[in-house]
N, C-alpha and C. Protein backbone atom coordinates (compact mmCIF):
# COMPACT_ATOMS: atom_id res chain seq x y z
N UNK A 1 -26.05 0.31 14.90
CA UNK A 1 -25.25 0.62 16.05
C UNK A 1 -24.81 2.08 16.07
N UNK A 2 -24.91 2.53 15.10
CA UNK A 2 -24.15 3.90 15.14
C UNK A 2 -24.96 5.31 15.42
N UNK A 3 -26.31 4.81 15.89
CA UNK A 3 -27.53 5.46 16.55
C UNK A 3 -27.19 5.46 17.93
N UNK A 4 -26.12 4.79 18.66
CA UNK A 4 -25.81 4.98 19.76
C UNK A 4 -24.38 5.50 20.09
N UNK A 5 -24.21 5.69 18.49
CA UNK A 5 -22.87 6.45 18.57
C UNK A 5 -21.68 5.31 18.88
N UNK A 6 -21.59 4.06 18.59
CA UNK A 6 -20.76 3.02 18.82
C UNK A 6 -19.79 3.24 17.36
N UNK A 7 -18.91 2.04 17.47
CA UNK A 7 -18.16 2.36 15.85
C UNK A 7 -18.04 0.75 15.77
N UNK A 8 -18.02 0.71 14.48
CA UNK A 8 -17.77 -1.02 14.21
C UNK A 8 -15.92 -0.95 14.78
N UNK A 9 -15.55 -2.25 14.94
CA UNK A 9 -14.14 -1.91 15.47
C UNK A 9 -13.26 -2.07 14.32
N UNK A 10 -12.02 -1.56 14.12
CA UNK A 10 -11.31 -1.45 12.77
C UNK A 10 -11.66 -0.82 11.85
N UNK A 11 -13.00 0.18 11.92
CA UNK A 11 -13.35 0.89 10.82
C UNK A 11 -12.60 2.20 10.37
N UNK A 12 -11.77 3.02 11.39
CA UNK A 12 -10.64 3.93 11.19
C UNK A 12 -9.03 3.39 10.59
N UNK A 13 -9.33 1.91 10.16
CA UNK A 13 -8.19 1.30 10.02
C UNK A 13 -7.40 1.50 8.50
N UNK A 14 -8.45 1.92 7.70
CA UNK A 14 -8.00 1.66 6.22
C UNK A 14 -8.32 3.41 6.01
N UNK A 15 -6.86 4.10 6.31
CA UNK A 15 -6.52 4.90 5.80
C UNK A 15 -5.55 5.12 4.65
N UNK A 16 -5.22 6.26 3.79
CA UNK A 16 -4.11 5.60 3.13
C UNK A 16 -3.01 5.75 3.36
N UNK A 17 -2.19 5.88 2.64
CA UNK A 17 -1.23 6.50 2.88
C UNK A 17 -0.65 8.11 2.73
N UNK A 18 0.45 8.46 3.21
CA UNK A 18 0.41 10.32 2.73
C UNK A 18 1.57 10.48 2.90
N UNK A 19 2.16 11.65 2.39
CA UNK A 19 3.71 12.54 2.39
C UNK A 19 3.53 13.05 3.37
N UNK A 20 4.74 12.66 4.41
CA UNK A 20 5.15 13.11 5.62
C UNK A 20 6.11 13.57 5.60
N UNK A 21 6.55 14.68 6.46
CA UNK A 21 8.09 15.25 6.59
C UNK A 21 9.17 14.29 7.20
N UNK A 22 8.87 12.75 7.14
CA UNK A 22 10.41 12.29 6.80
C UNK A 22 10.23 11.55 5.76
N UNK A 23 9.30 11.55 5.44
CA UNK A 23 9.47 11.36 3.82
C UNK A 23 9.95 12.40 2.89
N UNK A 24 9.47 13.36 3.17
CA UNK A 24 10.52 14.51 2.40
C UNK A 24 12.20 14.50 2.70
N UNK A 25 12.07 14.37 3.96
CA UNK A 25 13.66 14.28 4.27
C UNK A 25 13.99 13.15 3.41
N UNK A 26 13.63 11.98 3.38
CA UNK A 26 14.26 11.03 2.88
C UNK A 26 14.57 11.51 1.53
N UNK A 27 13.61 11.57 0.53
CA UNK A 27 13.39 11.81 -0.50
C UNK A 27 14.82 13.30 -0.68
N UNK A 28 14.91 14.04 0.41
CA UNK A 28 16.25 14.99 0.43
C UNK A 28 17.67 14.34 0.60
N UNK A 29 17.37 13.12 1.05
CA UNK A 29 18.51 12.53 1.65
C UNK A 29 19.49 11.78 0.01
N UNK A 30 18.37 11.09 -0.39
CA UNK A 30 18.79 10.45 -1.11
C UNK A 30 19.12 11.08 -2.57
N UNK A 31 18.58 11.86 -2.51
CA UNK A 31 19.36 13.17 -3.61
C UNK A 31 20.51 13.97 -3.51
N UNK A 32 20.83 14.07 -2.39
CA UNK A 32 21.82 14.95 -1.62
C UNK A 32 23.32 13.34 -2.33
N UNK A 33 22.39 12.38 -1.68
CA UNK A 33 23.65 11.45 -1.83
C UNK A 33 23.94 10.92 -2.86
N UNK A 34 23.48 11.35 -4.42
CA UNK A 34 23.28 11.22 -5.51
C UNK A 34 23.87 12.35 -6.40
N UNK A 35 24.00 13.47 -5.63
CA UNK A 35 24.84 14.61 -5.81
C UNK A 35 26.00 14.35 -5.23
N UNK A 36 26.35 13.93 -4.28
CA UNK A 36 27.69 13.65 -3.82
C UNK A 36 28.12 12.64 -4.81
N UNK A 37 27.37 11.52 -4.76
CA UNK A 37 28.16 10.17 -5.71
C UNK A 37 28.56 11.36 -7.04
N UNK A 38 28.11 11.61 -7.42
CA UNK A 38 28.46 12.44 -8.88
C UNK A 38 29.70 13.31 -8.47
N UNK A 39 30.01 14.02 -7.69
CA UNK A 39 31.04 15.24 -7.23
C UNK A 39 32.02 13.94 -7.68
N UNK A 40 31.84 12.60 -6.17
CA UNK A 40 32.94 11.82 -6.01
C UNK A 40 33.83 10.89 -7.64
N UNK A 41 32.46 10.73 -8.20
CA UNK A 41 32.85 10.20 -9.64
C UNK A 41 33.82 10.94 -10.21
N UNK A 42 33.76 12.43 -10.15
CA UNK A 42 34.02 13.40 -11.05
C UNK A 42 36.01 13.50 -10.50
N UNK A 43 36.07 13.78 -8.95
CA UNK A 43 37.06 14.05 -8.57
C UNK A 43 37.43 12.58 -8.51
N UNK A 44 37.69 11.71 -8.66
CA UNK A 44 37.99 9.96 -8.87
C UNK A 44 38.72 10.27 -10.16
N UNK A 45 37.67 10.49 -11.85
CA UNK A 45 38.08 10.32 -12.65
C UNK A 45 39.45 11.31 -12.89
N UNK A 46 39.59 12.79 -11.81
CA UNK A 46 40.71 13.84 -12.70
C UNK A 46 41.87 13.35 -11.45
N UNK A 47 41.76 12.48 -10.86
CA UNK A 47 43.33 12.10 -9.93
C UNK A 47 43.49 10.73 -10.66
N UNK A 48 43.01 10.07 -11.54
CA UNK A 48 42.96 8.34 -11.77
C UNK A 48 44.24 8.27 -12.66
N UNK A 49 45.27 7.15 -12.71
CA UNK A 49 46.24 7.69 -14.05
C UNK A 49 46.00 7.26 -15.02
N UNK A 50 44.84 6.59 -15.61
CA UNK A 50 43.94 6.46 -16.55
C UNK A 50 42.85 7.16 -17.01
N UNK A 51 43.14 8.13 -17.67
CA UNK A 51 42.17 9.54 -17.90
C UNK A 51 40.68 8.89 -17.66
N UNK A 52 39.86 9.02 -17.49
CA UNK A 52 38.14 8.49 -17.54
C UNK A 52 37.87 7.43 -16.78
N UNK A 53 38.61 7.01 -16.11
CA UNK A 53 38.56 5.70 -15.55
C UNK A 53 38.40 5.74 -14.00
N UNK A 54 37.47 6.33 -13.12
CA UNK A 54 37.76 6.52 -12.20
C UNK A 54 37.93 4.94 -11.05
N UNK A 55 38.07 4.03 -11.67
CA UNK A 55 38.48 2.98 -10.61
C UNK A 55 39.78 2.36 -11.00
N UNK A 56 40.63 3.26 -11.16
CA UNK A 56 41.55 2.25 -11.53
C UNK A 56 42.78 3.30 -10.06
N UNK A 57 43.45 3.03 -9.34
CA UNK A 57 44.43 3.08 -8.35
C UNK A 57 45.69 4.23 -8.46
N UNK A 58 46.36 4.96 -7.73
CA UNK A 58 47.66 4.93 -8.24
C UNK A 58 48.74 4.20 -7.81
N UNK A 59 49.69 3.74 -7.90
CA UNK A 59 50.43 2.64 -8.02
C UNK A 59 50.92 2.73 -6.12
N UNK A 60 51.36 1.54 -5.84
CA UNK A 60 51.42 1.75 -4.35
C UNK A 60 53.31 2.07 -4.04
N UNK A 61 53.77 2.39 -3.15
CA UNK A 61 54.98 1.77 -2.80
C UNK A 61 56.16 2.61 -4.04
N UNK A 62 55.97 3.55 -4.86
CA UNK A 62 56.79 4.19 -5.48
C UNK A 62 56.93 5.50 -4.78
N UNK A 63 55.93 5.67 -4.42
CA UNK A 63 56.38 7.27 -3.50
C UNK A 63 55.51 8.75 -4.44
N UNK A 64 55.13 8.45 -6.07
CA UNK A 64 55.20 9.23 -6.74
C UNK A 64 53.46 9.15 -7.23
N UNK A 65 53.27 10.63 -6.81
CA UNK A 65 51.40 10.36 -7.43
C UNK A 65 51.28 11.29 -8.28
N UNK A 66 51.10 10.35 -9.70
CA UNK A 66 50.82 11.54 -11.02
C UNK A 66 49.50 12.31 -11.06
N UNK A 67 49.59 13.20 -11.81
CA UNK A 67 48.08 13.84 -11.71
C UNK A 67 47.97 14.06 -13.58
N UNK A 68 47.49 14.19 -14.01
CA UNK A 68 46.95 14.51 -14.89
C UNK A 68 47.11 16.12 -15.57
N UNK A 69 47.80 16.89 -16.24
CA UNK A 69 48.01 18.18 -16.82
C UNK A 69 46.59 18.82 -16.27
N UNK A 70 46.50 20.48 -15.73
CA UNK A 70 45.32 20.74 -16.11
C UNK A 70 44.70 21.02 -17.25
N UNK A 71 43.63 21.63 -17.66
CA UNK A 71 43.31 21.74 -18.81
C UNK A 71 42.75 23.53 -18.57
């Protein structure tokens, strides 16, 4: 068939796959937000009133928010 220049049908179908520019974005995205989680960890753990602990609260309803000495 292809002496008349016809195409079998579905034969352009099995391409593969490739890096596209929102795949790069993505791939930017999700690093970007992997750098933030880290900033947020960091500033969590030096306001927490449990030195290293960045999930622990400061107390509600006293009025008074400790911070930690700098260093």
């Amino acid at each position: 068939m292809s002496q008349f220049g016809m195409q079998m049908p579905g034969g352009r179908a099995r391409r593969s796959s490739s890096m596209n520019v929102y795949t790069g974005l993505l791939f930017c995205a999700v690093v970007a937000m992997g750098v933030a989680s880290g900033f947020m960890w960091m500033a969590a753990k030096s306001v927490s009133p449990d030195p290293g602990n960045p999930f622990k609260i400061q107390e509600v309803g006293n009025g008074k928010i400790k911070l930690p000495p700098k260093k």
